[in-house]
C-alpha atoms as a PDB file:
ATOM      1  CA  UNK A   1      69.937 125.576 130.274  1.00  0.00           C
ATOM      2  CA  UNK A   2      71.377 123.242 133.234  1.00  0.00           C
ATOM      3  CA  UNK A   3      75.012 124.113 134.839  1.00  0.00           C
ATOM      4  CA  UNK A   4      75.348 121.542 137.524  1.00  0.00           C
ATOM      5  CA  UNK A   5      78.355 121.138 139.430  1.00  0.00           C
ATOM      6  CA  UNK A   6      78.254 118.396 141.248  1.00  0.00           C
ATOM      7  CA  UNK A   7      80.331 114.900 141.951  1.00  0.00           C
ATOM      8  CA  UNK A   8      80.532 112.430 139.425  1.00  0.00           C
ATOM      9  CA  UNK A   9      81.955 114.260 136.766  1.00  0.00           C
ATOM     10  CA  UNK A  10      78.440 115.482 136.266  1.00  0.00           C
ATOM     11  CA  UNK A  11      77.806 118.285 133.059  1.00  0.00           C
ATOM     12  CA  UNK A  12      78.953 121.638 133.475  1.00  0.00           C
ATOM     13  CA  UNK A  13      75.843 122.623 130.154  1.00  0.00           C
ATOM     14  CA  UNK A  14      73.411 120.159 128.708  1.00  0.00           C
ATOM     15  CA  UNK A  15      70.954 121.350 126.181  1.00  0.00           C
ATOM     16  CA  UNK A  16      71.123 120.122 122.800  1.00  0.00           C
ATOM     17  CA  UNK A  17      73.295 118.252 121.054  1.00  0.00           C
ATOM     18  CA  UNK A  18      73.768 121.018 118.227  1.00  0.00           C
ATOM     19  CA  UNK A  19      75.490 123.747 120.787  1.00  0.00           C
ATOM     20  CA  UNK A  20      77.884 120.792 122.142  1.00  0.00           C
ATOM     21  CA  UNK A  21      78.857 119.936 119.048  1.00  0.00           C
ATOM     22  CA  UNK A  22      79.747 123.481 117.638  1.00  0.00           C
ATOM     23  CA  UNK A  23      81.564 124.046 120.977  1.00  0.00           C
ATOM     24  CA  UNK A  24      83.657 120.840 120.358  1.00  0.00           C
ATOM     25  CA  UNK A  25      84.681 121.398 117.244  1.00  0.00           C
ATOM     26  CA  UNK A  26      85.820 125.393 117.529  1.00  0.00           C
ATOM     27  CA  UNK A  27      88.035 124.016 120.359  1.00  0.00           C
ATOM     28  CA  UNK A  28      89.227 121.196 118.220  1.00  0.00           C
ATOM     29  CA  UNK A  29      90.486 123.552 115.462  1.00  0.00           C
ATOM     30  CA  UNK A  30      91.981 125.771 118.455  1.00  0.00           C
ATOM     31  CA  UNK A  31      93.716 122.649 119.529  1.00  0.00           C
ATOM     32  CA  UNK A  32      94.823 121.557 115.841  1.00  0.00           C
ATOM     33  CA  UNK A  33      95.928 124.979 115.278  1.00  0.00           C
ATOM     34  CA  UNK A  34      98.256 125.015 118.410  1.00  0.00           C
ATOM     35  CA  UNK A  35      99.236 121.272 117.192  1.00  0.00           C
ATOM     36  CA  UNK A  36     100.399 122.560 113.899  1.00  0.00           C
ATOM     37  CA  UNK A  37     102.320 125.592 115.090  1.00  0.00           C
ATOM     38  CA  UNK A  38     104.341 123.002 117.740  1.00  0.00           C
ATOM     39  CA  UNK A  39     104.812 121.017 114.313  1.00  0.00           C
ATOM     40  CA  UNK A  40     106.205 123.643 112.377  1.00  0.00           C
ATOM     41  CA  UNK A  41     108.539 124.781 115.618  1.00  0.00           C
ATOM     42  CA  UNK A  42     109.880 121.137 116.025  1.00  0.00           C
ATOM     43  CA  UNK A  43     110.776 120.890 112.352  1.00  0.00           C
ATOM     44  CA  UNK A  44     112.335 124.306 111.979  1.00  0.00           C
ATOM     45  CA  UNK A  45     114.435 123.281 114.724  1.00  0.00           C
ATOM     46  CA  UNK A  46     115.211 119.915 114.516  1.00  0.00           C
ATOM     47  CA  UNK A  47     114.582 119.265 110.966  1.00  0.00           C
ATOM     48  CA  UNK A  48     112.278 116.027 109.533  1.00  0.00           C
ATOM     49  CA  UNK A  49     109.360 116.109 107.172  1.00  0.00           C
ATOM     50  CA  UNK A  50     106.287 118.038 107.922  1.00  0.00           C
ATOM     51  CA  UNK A  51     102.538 116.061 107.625  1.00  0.00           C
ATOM     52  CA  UNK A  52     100.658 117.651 105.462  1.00  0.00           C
ATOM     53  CA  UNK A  53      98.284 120.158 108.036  1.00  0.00           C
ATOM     54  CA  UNK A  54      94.621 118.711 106.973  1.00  0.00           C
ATOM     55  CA  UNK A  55      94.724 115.231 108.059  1.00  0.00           C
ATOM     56  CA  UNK A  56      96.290 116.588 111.275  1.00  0.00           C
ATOM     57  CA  UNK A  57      93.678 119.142 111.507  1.00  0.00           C
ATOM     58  CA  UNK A  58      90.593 116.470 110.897  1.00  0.00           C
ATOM     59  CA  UNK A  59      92.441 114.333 113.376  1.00  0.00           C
ATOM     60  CA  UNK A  60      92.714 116.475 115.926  1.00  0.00           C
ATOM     61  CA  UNK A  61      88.858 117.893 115.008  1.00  0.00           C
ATOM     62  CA  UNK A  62      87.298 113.812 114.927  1.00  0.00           C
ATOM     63  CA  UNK A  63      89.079 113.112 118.832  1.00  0.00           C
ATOM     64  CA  UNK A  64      87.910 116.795 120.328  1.00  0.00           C
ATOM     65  CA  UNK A  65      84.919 115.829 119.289  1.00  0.00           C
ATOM     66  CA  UNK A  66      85.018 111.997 120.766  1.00  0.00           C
ATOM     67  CA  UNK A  67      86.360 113.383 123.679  1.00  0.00           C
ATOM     68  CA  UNK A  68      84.107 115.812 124.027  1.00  0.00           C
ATOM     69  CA  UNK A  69      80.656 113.621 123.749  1.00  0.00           C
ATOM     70  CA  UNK A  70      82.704 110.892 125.743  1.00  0.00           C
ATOM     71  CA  UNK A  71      83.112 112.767 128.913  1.00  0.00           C
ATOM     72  CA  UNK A  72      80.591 115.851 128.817  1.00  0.00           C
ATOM     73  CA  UNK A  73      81.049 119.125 129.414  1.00  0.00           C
ATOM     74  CA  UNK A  74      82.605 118.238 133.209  1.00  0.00           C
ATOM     75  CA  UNK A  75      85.901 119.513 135.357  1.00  0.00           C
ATOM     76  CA  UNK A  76      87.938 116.305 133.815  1.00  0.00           C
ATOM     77  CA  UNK A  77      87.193 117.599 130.162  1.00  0.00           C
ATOM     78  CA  UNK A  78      90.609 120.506 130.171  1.00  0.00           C
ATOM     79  CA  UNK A  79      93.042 117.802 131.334  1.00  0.00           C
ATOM     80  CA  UNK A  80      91.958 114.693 128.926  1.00  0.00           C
ATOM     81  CA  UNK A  81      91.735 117.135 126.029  1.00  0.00           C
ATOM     82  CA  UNK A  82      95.302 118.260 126.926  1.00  0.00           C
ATOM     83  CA  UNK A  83      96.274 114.776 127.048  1.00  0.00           C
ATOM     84  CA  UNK A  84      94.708 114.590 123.571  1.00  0.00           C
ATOM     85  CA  UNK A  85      96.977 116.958 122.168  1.00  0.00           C
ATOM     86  CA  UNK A  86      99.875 115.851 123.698  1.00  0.00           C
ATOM     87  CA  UNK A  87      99.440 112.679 122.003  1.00  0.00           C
ATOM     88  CA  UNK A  88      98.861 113.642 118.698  1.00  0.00           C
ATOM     89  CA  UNK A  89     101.825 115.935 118.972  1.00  0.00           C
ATOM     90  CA  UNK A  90     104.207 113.226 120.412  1.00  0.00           C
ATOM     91  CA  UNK A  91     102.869 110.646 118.091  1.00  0.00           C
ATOM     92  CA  UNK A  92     103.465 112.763 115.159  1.00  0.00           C
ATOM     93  CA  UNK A  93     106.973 114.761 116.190  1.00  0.00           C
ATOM     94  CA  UNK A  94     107.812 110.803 116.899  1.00  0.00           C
ATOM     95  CA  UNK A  95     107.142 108.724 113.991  1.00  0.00           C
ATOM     96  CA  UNK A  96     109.094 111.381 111.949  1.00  0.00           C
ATOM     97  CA  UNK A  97     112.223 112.320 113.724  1.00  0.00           C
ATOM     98  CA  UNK A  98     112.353 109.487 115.948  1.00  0.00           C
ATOM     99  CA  UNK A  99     112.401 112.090 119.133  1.00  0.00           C
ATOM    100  CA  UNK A 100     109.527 113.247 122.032  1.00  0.00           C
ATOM    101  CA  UNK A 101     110.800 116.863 122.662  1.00  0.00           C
ATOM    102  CA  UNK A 102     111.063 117.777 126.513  1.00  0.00           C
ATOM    103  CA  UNK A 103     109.439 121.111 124.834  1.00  0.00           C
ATOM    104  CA  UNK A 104     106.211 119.168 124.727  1.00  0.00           C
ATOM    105  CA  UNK A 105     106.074 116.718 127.792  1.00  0.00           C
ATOM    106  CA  UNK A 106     107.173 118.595 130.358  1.00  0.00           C
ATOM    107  CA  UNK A 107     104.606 121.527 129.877  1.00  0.00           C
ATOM    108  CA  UNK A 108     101.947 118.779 129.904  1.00  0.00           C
ATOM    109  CA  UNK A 109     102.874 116.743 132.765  1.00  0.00           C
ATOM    110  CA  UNK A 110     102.878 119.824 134.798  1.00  0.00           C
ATOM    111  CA  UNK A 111      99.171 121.014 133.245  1.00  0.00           C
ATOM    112  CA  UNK A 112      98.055 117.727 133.540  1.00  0.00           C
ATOM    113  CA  UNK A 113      98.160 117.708 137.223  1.00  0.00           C
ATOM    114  CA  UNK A 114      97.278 120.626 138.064  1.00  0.00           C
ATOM    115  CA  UNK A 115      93.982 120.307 135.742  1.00  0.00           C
ATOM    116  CA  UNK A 116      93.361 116.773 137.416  1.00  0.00           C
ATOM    117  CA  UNK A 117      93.925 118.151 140.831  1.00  0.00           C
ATOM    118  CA  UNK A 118      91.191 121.048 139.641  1.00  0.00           C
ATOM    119  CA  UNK A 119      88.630 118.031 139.013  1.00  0.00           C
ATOM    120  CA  UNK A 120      89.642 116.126 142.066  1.00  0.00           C
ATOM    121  CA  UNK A 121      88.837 118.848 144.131  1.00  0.00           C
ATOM    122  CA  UNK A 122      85.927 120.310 142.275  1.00  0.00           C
ATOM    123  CA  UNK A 123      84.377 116.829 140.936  1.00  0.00           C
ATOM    124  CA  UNK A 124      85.185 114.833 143.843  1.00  0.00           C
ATOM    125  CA  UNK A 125      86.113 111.800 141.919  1.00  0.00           C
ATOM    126  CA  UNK A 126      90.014 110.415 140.377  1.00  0.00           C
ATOM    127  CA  UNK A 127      92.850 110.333 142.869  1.00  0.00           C
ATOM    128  CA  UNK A 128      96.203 112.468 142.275  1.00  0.00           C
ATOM    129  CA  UNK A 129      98.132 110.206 144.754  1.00  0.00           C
ATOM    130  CA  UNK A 130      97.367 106.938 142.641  1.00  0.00           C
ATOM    131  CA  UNK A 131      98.021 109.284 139.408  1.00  0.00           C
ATOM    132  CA  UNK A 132     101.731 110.298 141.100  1.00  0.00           C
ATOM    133  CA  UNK A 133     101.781 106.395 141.847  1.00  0.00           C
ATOM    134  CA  UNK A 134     101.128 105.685 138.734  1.00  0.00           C
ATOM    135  CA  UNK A 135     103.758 108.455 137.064  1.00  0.00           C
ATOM    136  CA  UNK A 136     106.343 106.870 138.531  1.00  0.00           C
ATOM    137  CA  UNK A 137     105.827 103.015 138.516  1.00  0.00           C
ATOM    138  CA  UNK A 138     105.520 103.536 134.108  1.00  0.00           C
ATOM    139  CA  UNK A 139     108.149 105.918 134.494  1.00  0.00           C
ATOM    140  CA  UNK A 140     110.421 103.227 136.284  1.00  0.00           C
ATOM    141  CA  UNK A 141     109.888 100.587 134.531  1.00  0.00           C
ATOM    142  CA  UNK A 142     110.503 102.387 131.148  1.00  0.00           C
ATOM    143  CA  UNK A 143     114.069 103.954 132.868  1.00  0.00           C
ATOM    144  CA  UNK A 144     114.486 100.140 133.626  1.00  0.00           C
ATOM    145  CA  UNK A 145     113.975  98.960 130.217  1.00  0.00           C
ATOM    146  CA  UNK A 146     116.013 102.055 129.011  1.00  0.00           C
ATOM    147  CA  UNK A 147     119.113 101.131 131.312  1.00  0.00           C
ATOM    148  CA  UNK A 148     119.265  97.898 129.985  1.00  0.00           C
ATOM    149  CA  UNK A 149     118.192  98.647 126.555  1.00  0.00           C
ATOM    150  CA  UNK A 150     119.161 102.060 125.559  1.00  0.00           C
ATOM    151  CA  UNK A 151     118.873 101.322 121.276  1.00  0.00           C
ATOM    152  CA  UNK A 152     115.288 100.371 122.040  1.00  0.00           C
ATOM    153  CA  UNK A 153     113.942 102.908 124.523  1.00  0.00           C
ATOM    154  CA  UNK A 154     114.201 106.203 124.428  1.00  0.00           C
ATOM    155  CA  UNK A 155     114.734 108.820 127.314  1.00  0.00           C
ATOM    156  CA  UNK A 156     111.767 110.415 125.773  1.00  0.00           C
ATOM    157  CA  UNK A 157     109.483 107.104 126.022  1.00  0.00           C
ATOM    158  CA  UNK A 158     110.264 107.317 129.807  1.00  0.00           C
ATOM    159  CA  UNK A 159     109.110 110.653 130.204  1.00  0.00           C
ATOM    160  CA  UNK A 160     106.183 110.558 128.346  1.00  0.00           C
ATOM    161  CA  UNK A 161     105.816 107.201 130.613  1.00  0.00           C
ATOM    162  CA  UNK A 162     105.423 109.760 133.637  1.00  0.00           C
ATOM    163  CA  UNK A 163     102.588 111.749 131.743  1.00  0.00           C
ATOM    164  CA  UNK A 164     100.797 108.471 130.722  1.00  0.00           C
ATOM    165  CA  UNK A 165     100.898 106.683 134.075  1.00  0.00           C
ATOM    166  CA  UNK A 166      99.526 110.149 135.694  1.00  0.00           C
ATOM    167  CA  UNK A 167      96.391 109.920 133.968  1.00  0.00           C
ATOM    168  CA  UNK A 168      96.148 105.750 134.402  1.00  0.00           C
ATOM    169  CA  UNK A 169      96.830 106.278 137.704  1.00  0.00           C
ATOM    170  CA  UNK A 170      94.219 108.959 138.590  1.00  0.00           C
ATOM    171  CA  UNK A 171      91.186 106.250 137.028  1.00  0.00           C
ATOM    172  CA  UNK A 172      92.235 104.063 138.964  1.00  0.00           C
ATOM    173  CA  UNK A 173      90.428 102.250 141.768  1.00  0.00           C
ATOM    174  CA  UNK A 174      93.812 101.067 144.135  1.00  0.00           C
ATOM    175  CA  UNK A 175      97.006 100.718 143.669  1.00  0.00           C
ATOM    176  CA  UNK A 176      96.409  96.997 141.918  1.00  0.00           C
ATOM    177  CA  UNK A 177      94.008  98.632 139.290  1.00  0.00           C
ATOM    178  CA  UNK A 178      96.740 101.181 138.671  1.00  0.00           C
ATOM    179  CA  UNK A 179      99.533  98.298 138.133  1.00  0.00           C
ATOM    180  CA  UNK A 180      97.015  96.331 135.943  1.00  0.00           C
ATOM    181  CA  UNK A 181      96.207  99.481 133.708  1.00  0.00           C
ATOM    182  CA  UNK A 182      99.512 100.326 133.317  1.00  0.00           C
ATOM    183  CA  UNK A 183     100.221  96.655 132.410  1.00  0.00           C
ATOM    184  CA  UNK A 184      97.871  96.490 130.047  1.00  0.00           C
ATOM    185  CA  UNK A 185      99.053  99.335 128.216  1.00  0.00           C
ATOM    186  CA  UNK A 186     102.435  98.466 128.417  1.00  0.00           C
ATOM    187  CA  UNK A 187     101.075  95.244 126.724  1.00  0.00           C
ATOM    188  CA  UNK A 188      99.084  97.224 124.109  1.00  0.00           C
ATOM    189  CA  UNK A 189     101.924  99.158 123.403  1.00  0.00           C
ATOM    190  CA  UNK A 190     104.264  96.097 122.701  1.00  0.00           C
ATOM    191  CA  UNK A 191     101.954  94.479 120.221  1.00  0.00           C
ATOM    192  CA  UNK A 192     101.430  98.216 118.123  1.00  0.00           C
ATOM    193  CA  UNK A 193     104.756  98.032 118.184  1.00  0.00           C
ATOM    194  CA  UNK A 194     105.834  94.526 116.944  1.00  0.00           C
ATOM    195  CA  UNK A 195     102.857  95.149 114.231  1.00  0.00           C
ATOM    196  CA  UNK A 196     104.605  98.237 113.135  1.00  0.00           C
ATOM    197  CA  UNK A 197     107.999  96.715 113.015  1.00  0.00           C
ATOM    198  CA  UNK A 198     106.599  93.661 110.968  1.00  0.00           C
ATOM    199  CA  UNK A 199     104.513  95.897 108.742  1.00  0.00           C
ATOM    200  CA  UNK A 200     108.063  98.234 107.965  1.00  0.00           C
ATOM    201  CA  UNK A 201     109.805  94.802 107.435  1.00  0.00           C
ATOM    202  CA  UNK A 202     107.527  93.532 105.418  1.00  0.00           C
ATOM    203  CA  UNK A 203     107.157  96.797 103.173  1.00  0.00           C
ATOM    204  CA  UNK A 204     110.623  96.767 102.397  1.00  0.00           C
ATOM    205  CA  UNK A 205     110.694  93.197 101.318  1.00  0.00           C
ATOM    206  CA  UNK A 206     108.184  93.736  98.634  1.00  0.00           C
ATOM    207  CA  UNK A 207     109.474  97.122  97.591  1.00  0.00           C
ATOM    208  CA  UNK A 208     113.127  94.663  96.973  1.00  0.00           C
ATOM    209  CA  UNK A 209     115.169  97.411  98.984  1.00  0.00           C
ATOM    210  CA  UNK A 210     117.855  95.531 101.138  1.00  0.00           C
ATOM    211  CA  UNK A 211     116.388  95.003 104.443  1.00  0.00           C
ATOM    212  CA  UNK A 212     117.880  96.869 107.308  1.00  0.00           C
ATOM    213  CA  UNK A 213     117.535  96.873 111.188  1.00  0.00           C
ATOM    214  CA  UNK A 214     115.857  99.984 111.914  1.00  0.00           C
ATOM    215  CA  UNK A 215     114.629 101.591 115.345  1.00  0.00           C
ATOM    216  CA  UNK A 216     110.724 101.868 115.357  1.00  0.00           C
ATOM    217  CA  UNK A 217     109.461 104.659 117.453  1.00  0.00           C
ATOM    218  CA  UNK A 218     107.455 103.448 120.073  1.00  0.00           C
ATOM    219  CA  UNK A 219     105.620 106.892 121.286  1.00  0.00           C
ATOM    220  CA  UNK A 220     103.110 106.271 118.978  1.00  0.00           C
ATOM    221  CA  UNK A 221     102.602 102.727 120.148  1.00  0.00           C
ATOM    222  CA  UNK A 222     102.395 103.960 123.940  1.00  0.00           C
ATOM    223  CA  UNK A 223      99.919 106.864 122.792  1.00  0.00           C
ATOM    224  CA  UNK A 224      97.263 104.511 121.163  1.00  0.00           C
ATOM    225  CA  UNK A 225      97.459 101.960 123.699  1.00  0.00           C
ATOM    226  CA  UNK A 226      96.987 104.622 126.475  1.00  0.00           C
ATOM    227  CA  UNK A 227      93.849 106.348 124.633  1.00  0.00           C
ATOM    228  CA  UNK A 228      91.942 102.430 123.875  1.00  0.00           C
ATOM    229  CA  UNK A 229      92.123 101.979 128.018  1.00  0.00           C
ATOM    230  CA  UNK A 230      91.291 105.552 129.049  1.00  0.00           C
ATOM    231  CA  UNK A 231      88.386 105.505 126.596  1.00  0.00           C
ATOM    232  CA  UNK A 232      87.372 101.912 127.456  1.00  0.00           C
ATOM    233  CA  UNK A 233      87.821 103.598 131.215  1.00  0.00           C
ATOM    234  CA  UNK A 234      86.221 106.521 131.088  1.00  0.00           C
END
């Protein structure tokens, strides 16, 4: 057995591929358990329809374990698997009741930095200043958008916004990288969401219900888009 910790998010365990795996996926099912216990606390409070529990479970299993093999056993691994579930939570709690609880993203935000400040320090690599840059320039221009749009973004969107940009932010080279990540999430994130607003148009043309203009939530739109440009990061 190796434990190395060094910079450049090096592996805390290497071995086989076998132990990594089974480690993976009993904290996957820790983390879909917790998911599904949030789920059940958000509905019981604020009513909406509950996902059937096994598709959120193999979800939550099939990205513990991406994460997991994407990053290594490292320092960085506790906050991107909080991110993780964070977004399946939001995406979820979301797309059914058309709300991002405070309940969920302020806990994380506040985890989130102290568990990248914990590989910062530890790791040597990431940068909390461009991550608190980066917090507030998504979280701006989201409040912006949500001044002059209020129907079309939420208050929640910005916050999450702040939790987002932290992690862009922290990747990032400079200051320009974190503007251009954010960017292209924020474009990402647009496009999910005119394909999702096309897709629910079109779906109730061919069912022949009346069409009506409906709000499309866009957490799920800014979770994606954020997880395709970490990943593609690293």
């Amino acid at each position: 057995m190796t434990v190395t910790l060094g910079v450049g998010f090096s592996p805390l365990w290497s071995e086989t591929t076998l132990p990594k795996l089974g480690l993976f996926v009993v904290l996957g099912w820790l983390s879909a358990f917790a998911i599904g216990r949030g789920l059940d606390l958000s509905v019981r409070s604020y009513g909406g329809r509950m996902p059937h529990k096994a598709w959120i479970h193999g979800l939550t299993l099939i990205v513990a374990v991406l994460v997991g093999f994407r990053l290594g056993l490292n320092w960085l691994l506790p906050a991107y698997w909080l991110l993780a579930v964070t977004l399946i939570s939001v995406s979820i709690i979301d797309w059914n009741q058309h709300r991002i609880p405070n309940l969920v993203v302020k806990p994380a935000f506040g985890a989130g930095l102290a568990s990248l400040l914990l590989a910062q320090s530890v790791e040597g690599r990431g940068s909390i200043l461009l991550g608190l840059l980066g917090a507030a320039a998504f979280a701006g221009v989201l409040g912006l958008i949500h001044l002059v749009q209020p129907e079309g973004m939420g208050q929640g969107d910005v916050r999450l916004a702040g939790v987002l940009g932290l992690y862009l932010g922290f990747v990032s080279s400079s200051s320009f990288d974190t503007g251009w990540n954010l960017g292209l999430v924020l474009l990402l994130a647009s496009l999910l969401g005119l394909l999702n607003a096309s897709v629910s148009a079109w779906r109730s043309s061919t069912s022949g219900a009346k069409f009506r203009t409906t709000s499309v939530p866009f957490g799920p739109s800014l979770s994606v888009a954020t997880a395709l440009v970490l990943f593609a990061l690293n």
